[in-house]
Every structure is written in structure tokens, then in C-alpha cells.
Protein backbone atom coordinates (compact mmCIF):
# COMPACT_ATOMS: atom_id res chain seq x y z
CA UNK A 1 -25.08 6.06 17.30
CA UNK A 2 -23.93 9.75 18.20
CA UNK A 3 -20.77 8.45 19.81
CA UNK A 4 -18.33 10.61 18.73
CA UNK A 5 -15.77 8.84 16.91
CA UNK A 6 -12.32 10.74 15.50
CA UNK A 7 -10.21 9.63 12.55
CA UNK A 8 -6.84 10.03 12.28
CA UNK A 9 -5.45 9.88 8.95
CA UNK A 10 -7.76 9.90 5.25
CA UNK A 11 -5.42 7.22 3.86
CA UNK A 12 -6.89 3.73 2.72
CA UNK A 13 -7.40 2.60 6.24
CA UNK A 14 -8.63 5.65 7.43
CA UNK A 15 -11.53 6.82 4.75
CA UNK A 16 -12.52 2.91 4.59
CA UNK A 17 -13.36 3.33 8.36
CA UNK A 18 -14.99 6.48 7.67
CA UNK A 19 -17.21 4.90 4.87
CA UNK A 20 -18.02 2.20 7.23
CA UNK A 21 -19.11 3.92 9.82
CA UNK A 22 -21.58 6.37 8.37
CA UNK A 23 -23.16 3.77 6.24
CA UNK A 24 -23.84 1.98 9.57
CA UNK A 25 -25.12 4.78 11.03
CA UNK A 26 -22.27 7.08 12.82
CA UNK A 27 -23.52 10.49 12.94
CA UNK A 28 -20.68 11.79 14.90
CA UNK A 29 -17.57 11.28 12.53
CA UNK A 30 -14.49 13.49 11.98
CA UNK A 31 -11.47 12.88 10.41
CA UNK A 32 -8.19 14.25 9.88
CA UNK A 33 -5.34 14.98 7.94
CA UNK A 34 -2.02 17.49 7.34
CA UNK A 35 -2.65 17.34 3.50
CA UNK A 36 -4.96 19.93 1.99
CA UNK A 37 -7.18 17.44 -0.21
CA UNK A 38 -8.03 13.77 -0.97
CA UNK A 39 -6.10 11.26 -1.73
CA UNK A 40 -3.87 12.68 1.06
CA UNK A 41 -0.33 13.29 -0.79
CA UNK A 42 0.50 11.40 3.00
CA UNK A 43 -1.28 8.31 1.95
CA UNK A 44 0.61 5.25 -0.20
CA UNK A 45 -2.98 5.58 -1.77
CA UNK A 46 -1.97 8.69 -3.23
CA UNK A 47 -1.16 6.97 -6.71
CA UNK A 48 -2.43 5.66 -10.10
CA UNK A 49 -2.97 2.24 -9.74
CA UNK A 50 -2.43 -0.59 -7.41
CA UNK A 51 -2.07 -4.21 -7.40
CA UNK A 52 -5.63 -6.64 -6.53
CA UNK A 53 -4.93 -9.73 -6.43
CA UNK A 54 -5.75 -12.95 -4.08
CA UNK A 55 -2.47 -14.98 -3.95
CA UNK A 56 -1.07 -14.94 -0.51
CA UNK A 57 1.24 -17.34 1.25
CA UNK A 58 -0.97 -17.41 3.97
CA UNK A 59 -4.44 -18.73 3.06
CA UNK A 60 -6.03 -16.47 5.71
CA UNK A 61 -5.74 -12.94 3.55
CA UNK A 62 -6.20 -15.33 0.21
CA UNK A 63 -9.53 -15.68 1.73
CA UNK A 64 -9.53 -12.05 2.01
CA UNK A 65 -8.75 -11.07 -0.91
CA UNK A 66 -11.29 -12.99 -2.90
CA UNK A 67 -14.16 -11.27 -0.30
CA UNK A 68 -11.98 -7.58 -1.67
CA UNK A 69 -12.36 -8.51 -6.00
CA UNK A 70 -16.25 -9.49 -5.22
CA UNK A 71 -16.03 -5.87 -3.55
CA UNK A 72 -14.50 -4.44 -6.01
CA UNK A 73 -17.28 -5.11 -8.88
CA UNK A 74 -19.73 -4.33 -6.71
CA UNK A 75 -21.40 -1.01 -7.88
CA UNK A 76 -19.93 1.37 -6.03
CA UNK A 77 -16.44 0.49 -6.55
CA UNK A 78 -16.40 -1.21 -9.81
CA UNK A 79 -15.81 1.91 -11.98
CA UNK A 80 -12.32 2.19 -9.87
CA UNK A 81 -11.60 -1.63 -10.40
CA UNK A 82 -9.87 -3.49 -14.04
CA UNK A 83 -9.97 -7.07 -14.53
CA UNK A 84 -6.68 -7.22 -16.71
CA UNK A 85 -5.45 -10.22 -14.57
CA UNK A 86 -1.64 -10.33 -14.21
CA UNK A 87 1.39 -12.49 -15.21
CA UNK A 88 3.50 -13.16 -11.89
CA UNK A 89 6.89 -14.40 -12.75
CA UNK A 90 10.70 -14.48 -12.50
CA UNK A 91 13.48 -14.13 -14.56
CA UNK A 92 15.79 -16.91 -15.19
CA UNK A 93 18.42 -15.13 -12.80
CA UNK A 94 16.13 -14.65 -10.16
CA UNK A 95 17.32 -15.67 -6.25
CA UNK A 96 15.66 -19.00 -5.23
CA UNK A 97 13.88 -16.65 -2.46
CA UNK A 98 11.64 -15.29 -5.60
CA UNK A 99 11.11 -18.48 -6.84
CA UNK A 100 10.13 -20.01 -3.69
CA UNK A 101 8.01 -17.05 -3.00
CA UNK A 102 6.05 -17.98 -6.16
CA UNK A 103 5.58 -21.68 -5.50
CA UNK A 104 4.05 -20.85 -2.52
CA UNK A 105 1.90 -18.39 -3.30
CA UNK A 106 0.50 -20.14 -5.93
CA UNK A 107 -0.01 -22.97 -3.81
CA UNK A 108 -2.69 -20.85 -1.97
CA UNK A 109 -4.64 -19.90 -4.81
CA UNK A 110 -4.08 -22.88 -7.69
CA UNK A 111 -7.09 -25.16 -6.42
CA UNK A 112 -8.98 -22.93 -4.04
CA UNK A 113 -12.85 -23.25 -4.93
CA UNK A 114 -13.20 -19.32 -5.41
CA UNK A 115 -11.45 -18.61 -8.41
CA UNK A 116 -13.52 -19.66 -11.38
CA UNK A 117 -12.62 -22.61 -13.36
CA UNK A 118 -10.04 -21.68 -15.95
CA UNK A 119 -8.30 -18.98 -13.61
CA UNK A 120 -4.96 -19.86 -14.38
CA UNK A 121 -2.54 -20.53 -17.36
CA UNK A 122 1.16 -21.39 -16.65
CA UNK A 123 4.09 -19.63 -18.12
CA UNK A 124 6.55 -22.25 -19.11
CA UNK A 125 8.61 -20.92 -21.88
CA UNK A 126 8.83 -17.59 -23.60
CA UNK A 127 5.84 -18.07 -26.47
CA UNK A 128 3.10 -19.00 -23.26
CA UNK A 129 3.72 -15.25 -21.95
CA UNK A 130 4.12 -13.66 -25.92
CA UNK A 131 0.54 -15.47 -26.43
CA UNK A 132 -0.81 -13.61 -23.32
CA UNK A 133 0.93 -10.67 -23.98
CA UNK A 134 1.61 -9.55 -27.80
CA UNK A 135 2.73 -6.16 -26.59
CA UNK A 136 5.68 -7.32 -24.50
CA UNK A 137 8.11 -6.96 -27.65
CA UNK A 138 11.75 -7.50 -25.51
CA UNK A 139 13.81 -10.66 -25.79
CA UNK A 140 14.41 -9.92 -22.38
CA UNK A 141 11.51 -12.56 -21.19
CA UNK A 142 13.16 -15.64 -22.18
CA UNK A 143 13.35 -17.75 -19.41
CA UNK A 144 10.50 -16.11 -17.66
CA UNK A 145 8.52 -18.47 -15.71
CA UNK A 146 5.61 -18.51 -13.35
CA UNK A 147 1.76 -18.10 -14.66
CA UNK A 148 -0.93 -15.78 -15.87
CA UNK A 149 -3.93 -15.57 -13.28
CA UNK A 150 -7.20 -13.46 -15.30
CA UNK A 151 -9.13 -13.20 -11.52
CA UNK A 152 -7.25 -10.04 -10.50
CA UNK A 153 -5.54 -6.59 -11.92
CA UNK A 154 -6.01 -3.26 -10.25
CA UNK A 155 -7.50 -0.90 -8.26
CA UNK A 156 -7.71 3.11 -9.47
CA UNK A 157 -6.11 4.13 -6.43
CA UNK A 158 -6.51 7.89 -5.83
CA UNK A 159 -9.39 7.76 -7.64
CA UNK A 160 -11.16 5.43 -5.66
CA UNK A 161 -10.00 7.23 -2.56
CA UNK A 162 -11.16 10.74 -4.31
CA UNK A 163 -15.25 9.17 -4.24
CA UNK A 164 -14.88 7.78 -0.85
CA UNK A 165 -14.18 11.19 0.20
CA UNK A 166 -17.16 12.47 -1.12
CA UNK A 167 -19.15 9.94 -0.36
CA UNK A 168 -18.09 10.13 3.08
CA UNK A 169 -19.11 14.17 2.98
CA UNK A 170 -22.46 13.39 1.45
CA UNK A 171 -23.26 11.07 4.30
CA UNK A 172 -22.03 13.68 7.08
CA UNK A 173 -18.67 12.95 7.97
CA UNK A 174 -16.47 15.63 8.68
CA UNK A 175 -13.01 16.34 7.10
CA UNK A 176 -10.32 18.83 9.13
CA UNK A 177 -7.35 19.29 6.49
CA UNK A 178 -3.87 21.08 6.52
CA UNK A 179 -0.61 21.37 7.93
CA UNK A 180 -1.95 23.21 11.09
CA UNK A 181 -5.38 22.52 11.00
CA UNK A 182 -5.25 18.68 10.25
CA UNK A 183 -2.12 17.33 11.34
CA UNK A 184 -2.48 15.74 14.91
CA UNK A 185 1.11 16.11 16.92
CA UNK A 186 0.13 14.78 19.87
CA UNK A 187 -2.80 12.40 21.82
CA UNK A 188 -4.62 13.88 24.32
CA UNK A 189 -5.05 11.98 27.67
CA UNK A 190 -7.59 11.77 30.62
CA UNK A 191 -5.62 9.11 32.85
CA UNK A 192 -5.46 6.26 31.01
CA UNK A 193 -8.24 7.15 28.82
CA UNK A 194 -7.47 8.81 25.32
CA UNK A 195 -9.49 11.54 24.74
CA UNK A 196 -8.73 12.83 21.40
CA UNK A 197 -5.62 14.85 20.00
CA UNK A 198 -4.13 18.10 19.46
CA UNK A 199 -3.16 19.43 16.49
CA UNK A 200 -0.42 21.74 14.67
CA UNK A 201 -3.04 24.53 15.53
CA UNK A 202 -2.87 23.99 18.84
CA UNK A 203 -6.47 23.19 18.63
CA UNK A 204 -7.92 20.51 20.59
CA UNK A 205 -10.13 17.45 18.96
CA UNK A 206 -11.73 15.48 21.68
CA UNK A 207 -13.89 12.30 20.74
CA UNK A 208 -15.10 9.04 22.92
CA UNK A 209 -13.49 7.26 20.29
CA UNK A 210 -9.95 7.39 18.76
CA UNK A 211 -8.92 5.52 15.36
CA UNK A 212 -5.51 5.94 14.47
CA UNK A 213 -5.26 5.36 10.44
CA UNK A 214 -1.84 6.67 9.79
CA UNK A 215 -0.06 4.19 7.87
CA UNK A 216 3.57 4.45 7.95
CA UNK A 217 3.72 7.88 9.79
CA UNK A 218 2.14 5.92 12.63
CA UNK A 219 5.15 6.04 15.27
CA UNK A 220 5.47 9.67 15.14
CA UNK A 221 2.24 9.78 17.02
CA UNK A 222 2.45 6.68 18.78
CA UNK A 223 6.03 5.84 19.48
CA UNK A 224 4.97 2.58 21.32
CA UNK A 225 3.96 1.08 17.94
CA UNK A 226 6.89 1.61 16.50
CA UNK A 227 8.87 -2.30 17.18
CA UNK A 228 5.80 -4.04 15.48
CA UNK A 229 5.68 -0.86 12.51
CA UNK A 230 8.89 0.10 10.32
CA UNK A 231 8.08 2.67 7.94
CA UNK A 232 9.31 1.38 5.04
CA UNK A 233 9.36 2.80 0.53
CA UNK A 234 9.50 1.54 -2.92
CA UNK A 235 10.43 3.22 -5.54
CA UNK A 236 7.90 4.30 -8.28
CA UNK A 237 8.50 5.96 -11.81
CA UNK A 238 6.42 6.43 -14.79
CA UNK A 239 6.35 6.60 -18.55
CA UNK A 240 4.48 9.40 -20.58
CA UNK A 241 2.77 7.30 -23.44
CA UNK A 242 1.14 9.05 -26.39
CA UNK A 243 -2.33 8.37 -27.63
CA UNK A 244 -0.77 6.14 -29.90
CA UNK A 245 1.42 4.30 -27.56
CA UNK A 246 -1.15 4.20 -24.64
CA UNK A 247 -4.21 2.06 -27.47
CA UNK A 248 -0.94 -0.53 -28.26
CA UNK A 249 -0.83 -1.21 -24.79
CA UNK A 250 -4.18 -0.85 -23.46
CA UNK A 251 -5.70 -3.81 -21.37
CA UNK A 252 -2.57 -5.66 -20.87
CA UNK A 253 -1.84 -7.40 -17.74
CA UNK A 254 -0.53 -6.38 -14.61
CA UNK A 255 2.72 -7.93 -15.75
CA UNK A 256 4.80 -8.55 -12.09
CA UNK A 257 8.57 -9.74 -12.41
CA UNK A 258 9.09 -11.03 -8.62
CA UNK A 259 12.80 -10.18 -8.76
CA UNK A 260 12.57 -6.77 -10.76
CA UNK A 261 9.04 -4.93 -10.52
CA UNK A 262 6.01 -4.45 -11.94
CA UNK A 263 3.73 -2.69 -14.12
CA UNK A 264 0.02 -1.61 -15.10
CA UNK A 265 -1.51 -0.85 -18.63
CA UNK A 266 -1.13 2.71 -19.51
CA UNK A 267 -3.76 5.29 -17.66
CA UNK A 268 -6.25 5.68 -20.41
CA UNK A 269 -6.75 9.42 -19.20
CA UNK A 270 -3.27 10.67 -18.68
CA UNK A 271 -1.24 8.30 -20.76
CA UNK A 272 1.00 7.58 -17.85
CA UNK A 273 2.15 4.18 -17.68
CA UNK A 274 3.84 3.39 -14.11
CA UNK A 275 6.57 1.24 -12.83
CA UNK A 276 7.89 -0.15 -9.52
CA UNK A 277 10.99 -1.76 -8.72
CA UNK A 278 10.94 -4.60 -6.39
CA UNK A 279 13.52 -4.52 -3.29
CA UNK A 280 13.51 -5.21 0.34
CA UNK A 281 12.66 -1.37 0.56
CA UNK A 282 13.96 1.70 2.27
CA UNK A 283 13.89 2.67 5.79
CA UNK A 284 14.64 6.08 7.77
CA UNK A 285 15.94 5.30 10.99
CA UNK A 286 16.03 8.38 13.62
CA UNK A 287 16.56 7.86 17.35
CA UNK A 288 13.34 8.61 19.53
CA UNK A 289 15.90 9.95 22.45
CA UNK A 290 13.87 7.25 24.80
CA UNK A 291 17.39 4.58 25.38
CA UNK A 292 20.23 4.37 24.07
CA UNK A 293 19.81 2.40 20.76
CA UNK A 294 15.91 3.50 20.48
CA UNK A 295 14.60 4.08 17.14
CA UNK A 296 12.15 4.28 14.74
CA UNK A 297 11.47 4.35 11.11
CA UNK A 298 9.44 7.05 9.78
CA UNK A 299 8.94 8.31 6.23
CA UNK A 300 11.56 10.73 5.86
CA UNK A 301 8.86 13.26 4.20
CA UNK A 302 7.28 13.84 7.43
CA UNK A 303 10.88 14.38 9.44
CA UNK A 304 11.09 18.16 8.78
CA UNK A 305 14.84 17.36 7.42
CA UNK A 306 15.88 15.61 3.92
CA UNK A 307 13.31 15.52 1.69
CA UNK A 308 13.81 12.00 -0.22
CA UNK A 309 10.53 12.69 -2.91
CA UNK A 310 11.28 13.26 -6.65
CA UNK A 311 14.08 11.34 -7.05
CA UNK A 312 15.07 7.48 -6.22
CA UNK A 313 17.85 5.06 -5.96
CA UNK A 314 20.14 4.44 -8.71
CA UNK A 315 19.92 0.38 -8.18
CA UNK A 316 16.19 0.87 -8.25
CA UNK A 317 15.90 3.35 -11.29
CA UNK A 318 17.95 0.12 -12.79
CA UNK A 319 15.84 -2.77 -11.83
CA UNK A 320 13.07 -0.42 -14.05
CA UNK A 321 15.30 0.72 -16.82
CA UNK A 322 16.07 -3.73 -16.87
CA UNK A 323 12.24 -4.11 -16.71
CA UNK A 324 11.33 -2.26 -19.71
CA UNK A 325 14.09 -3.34 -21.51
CA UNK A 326 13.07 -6.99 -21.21
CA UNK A 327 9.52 -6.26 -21.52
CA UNK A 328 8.90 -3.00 -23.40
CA UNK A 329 12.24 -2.02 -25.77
CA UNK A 330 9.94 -0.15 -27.79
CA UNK A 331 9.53 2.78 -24.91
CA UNK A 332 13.11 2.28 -23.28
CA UNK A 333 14.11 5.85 -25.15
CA UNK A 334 11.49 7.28 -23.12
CA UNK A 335 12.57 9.09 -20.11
CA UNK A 336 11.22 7.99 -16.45
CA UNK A 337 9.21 10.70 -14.79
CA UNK A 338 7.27 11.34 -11.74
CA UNK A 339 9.52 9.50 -9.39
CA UNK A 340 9.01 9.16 -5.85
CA UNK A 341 9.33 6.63 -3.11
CA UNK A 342 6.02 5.45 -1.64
CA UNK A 343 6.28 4.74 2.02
CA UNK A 344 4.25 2.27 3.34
CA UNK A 345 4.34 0.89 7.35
CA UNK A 346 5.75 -2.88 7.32
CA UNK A 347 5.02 -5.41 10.38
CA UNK A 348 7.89 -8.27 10.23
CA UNK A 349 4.99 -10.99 9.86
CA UNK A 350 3.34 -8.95 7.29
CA UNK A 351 -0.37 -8.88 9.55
CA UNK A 352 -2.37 -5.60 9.80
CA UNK A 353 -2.92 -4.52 13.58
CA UNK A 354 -6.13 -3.95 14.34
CA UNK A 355 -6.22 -4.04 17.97
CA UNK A 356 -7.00 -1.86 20.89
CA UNK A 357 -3.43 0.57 22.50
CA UNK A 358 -2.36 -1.64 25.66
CA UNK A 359 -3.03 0.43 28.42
CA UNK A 360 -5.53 2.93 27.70
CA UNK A 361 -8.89 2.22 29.07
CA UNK A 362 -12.99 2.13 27.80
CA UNK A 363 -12.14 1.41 24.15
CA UNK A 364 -10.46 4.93 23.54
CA UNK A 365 -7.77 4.46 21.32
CA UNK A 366 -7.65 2.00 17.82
CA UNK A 367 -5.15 1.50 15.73
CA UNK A 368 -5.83 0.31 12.13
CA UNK A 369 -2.21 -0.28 10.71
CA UNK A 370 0.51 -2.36 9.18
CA UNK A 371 -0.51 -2.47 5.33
CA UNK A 372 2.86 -3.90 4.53
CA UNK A 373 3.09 -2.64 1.05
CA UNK A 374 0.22 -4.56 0.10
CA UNK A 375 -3.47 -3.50 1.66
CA UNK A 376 -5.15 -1.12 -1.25
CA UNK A 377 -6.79 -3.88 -1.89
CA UNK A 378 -8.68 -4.03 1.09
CA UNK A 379 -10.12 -0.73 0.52
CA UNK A 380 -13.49 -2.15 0.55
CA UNK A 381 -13.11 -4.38 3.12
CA UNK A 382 -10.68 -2.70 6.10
CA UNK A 383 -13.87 -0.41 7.16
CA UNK A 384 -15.74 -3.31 8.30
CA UNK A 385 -12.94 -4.97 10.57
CA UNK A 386 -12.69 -1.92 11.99
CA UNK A 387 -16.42 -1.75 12.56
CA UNK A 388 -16.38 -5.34 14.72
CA UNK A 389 -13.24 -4.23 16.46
CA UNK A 390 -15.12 -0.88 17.87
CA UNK A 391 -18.21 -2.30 18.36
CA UNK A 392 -17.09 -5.80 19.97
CA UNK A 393 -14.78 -4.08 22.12
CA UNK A 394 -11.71 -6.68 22.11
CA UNK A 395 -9.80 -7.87 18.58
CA UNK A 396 -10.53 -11.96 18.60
CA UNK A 397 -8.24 -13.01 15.60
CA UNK A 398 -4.51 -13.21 16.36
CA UNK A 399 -3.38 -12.14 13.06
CA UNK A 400 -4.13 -8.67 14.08
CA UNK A 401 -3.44 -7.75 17.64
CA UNK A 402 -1.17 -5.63 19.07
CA UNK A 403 2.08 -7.93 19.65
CA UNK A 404 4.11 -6.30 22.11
CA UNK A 405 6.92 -8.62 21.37
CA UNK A 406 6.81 -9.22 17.52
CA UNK A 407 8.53 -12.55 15.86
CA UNK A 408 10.16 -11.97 12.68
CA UNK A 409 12.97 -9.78 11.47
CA UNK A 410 12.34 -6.58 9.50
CA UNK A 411 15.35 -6.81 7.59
CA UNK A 412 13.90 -10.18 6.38
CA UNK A 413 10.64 -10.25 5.09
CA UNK A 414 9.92 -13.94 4.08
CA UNK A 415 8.40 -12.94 0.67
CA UNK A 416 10.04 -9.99 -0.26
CA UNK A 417 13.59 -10.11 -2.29
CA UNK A 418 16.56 -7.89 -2.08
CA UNK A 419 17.86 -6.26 1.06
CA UNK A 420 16.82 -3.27 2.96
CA UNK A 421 18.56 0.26 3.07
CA UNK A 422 18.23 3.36 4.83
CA UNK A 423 17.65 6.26 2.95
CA UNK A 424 20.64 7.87 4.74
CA UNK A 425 22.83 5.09 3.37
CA UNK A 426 22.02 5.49 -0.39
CA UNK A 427 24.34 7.80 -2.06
CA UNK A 428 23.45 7.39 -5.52
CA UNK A 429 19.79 8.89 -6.12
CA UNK A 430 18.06 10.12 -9.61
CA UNK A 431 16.21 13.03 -9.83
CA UNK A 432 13.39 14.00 -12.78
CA UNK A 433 16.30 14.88 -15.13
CA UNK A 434 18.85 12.53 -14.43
CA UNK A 435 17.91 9.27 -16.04
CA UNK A 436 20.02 6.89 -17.84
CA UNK A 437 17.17 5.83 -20.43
């Protein structure tokens, strides 16, 4: 297989592809990327910890997501993978949106024949989740109600990504990083055959074979993607624990409040414990100059104008100041650090596209995209679709082709709660040293 075959982008999608391929036997494999190591700071993989779990709404990626856990434990990716399980839940003022959410979620999950027998525990009343969860000290969980699933917890995100990477080197793939060197600007064309791209350099990558992996910066290189993929963020923030405080909480669940956020046990290394605050996320809007009204959202790091990292929305730095209130008084004089907004590329019916560029001929340009805020935990998994996508030739499930005329709205994702806001609109942000906790 000496096919050359270029990567674009060393986020999830992208070094899960690259894995894939030169275990399969790809000897001609390059990818890149504008940041200068892995986990790509360009990546939503670039973090701590993120959610694995198998309950979906749609039974197709609960499927899925069971294939991901057994995936997970296997061997190579197990030392990157904790089976805490998680409480999913919501307050007793949550929006009936969260609560329907929920029902349905759980609904895909509460009698399917691969979770083991004794999976799930409901959360009915405030002593079910204290029972669970000793550690969760606040008075702020009364009313919480939902249930405690033990097949699931979380991925090590950037560390997982880090052995990938190396694997990936050890079996002969080749890496191009940096602002010039790595950072594709444009696609390179033969007619309507895509030959490859050019780069900040000005150098010239040429391949038979073109896999776009770029996650929410997608549009910026393919502005035709852009109606089915909004680049959208959450907001993120951590606690520094001491040695003391990081044992008391140590394998606790992911605990996941549907209408305020979510959190992980305390990094065991670093002592940082990290937070997220649920919303309909935030979106930077900038015209493409292509119509009047054209646009497209793209994470506002990669626009060359404000620079939105280190600091996040007041509402959202309140959802997480609520959170561990409720859940964790005993740290709420801690201050919230490392804040950033995670940008992630949405589809409005939450599918990944996986699909072949409409015209562009002899299988020349892939696109492997759309992790709507939720796909780390088809790390070990994404690879392979990509695999039967470049192989086959054609994409044969509809979940994930290209949809030149997506259905849905955006603005109103059917399981997410809250409403959506562009980062230009937000006036009140928080910075490293300008908590309220």
C-alpha cells in the first residue's frame, strides 16, 4: 500500500486515521499540523480528561459507543481509560429540555444487552446520589434526579493522543509541525482532482490521497463545509487540589449536571480537578465575502484577530461557581484556573461526516469531521471508518455523508440546553485573576 496518503490535522480524528492506516499497512503517511507538538494545542483533544460514555438518543452511536469502552480496555489504550462510571442528572430547576434529554437517553441504554447486568442505579432523592458519592458534601443536590451508570467514565485525553503520536512515528508515519511548516492555507488542485495542499511555507504537499481532520477549523480550508459545520466552544476551568484534597476525591464519578456542567475526579498527577459548564455554546461568525449574508463559524483562535483563550463568559464561570457549590462547598474558596473555551465543529443533527468532497474526482479529498462536542470517545474507533471510507471508495451509511442541504437548526441542538452566543456578543468575560470564588 505505498499510496500516498496526507493528513490534515493531528487532532482525534486525524491521529486515529493515522494509527489506522499504518497498522494496516500504509507506508506512505504524512500528517500535518500548525502546532509545534502533540496533542495539537488546535485540537479539542488538547485537554485532561473527557467524557466515555454509551448513552445516546440515537441507538446508532449507543451501538458505537459500547464497540469505543471495549476499545478502550483493550491493551493499548486501557492505561488512558478510568472506569469511574458517572451520575447524569438535573437539578430540580432544570428546563424540561434537560429532563427530556435524559429520559431519552436513557431509554437507549437502560435495557440494551451490552451493558452488564447491574449497570445502572437510579437517583431518586438526595441520599441515592450521597450513597454513590460520599464526597459530594453540598446541600446543593437536593432534588437531583436522574441515575448512576458504572459502564463508562473517561478517557486521558492528551495523553492518549501524546502515545498515538508516537506510536504513529514508530510505525513510519510522518509528522510536519508549525505555524509555517504545518499549517495548510490552501488545497491544491489538478482539475477536479485534489492533489494535496500548500502550506504557510509556501511549500507544496502533494499526495493521491487527501484526509481533511480539522475539527472545528475545518471551513477555513474548506469553505463549502461550512452550512453542515459551525465551529462552536464550551467553556472549561479547573481547580488546583492538594495531595490531600486530590486522595478525598479520588475515583469519584464523572458527576454530569445536564443543566449546569460536569466534572472528573481530580488528575492524580497534577492535582487539577476540571470543570465544564453546560450551554448551547459559543460561535464566531465572520463573513466569507462569497454573498451577501455568507458566513461561517470558525474558532476565533485561528482568526488572526481577538484572541478569546484564557478567559470565559461570566454566565458560564457561574453555572461552575453553582456547580461546585452544590456539589463540592468544601473547594468553592478555591480559585478557578486554566480557563479556556474548547472549540469543537457542531453539525445541526449531531452526525460525523465522513464522506467524500462533492465534486472532486478519483477519491482525492476526505473529510473526517463534525465531532459535535462529543467524539473523544471514538478515538479508537474513528481510524477504522475512515479506513472503509478510503478503501471502499463511496460512504454507504447516511448518518455520515456529506449533506449539501442539512435539516436541523444550529441554534437548536435537540439535546443540548441553553442558547447559543457569539463570542462577539458576550461582554462580560473572566480572565485567570478575575474570579468571583
Amino acid at each position: 500500500m505505498d499510496k500516498s496518503i496526507l493528513i490534515v490535522g493531528a487532532g482525534t480524528f486525524g491521529l486515529s486515521t493515522a494509527l489506522e492506516l499504518a497498522q494496516n499497512g500504509y507506508r506512505n503517511v504524512t500528517v500535518l499540523d500548525r502546532a509545534s507538538e502533540i496533542p495539537s494545542s488546535y485540537s479539542a483533544g488538547c485537554d485532561l480528561n473527557k467524557i466515555v460514555r454509551a448513552e445516546y438518543e440515537d441507538g446508532f452511536y449507543t451501538d458505537l459507543a459500547l464497540d469505543a469502552i471495549k476499545a478502550w480496555k483493550s491493551p493499548f489504550f486501557a492505561p488512558y481509560y478510568a472506569e469511574t462510571g458517572l451520575v447524569v442528572a438535573t437539578s430540580d430547576n432544570a428546563e424540561e429540555k434537560a429532563r427530556s434529554s435524559l429520559s431519552k437517553s436513557f431509554s437507549s441504554i437502560a435495557h440494551h444487552p451490552g451493558f452488564p447486568t447491574g449497570s445502572f442505579r437510579p437517583i431518586r432523592a438526595d441520599q441515592d446520589l450521597r450513597s454513590l458519592v460520599p464526597q459530594l458534601k453540598g446541600a446543593g443536590t437536593d432534588g437531583w434526579t436522574g441515575y448512576f451508570n458504572k459502564y463508562g467514565g473517561y478517557a486521558r485525553a492528551g495523553r492518549a493522543m501524546a502515545k498515538i503520536h508516537t506510536e504513529c512515528e514508530r510505525l513510519g508515519v510522518h509528522f510536519v509541525l508549525g505555524e509555517e511548516q504545518g499549517h495548510a492555507v490552501s488545497l491544491l488542485f489538478d482539475g477536479k482532482r485534489c492533489i494535496g495542499v500548500k502550506t504557510a511555507s509556501g511549500k507544496e504537499h502533494k499526495a493521491a490521497h487527501t484526509i481533511l481532520c480539522l475539527g472545528a477549523h475545518i471551513a477555513r480550508l474548506l469553505p463549502s463545509i461550512a452550512p453542515q459545520i459551525v465551529a462552536k466552544a464550551w467553556s472549561v476551568a479547573h481547580l488546583q487540589l492538594s495531595p490531600e484534597q486530590t486522595k478525598s476525591m479520588a475515583g469519584i464519578p464523572v458527576i454530569n449536571c445536564r443543566d449546569l456542567g460536569f466534572f472528573f475526579e481530580p488528575d492524580a498527577e497534577t492535582g487539577l480537578l476540571k470543570l465544564c459548564a453546560h450551554s448551547g455554546g459559543l460561535t464566531n461568525y465572520e463573513p466569507t465575502g462569497k454573498g451577501i449574508g455568507s458566513r461561517m463559524s470558525v474558532p476565533a483562535s485561528s482568526s488572526d484577530k481577538t484572541d478569546y483563550q484564557g478567559r470565559i463568559p461570566r454566565e458560564d464561570e457561574d453555572k461552575i461557581v453553582k456547580l461546585i457549590a452544590a456539589t463540592m462547598p468544601q473547594f468553592s474558596n478555591l480559585p478557578l484556573m486554566r480557563k479556556f473555551i474548547c472549540w469543537c465543529g457542531d453539525t445541526a443533527d449531531s452526525n460525523y461526516i465522513i464522506d467524500y468532497v462533492p465534486g472532486t474526482e478519483s477519491r482525492s479529498l476526505l473529510v473526517v469531521s463534525g465531532d459535535s462536542g462529543n467524539a473523544f470517545k471514538m478515538l479508537p474507533l474513528v481510524g477504522q471508518w475512515a479506513r472503509h471510507v478510503l478503501e471502499k471508495g463511496v460512504q454507504e451509511l447516511d448518518h455520515w455523508k456529506w449533506k449539501a442541504s442539512p435539516e436541523g437548526d444550529p441554534n437548536d441542538i435537540h439535546w443540548r440546553v441553553g442558547n447559543v452566543r457569539d463570542v462577539k456578543n458576550v461582554v462580560n468575560w473572566v480572565a485567570e485573576d478575575d474570579g468571583k470564588n
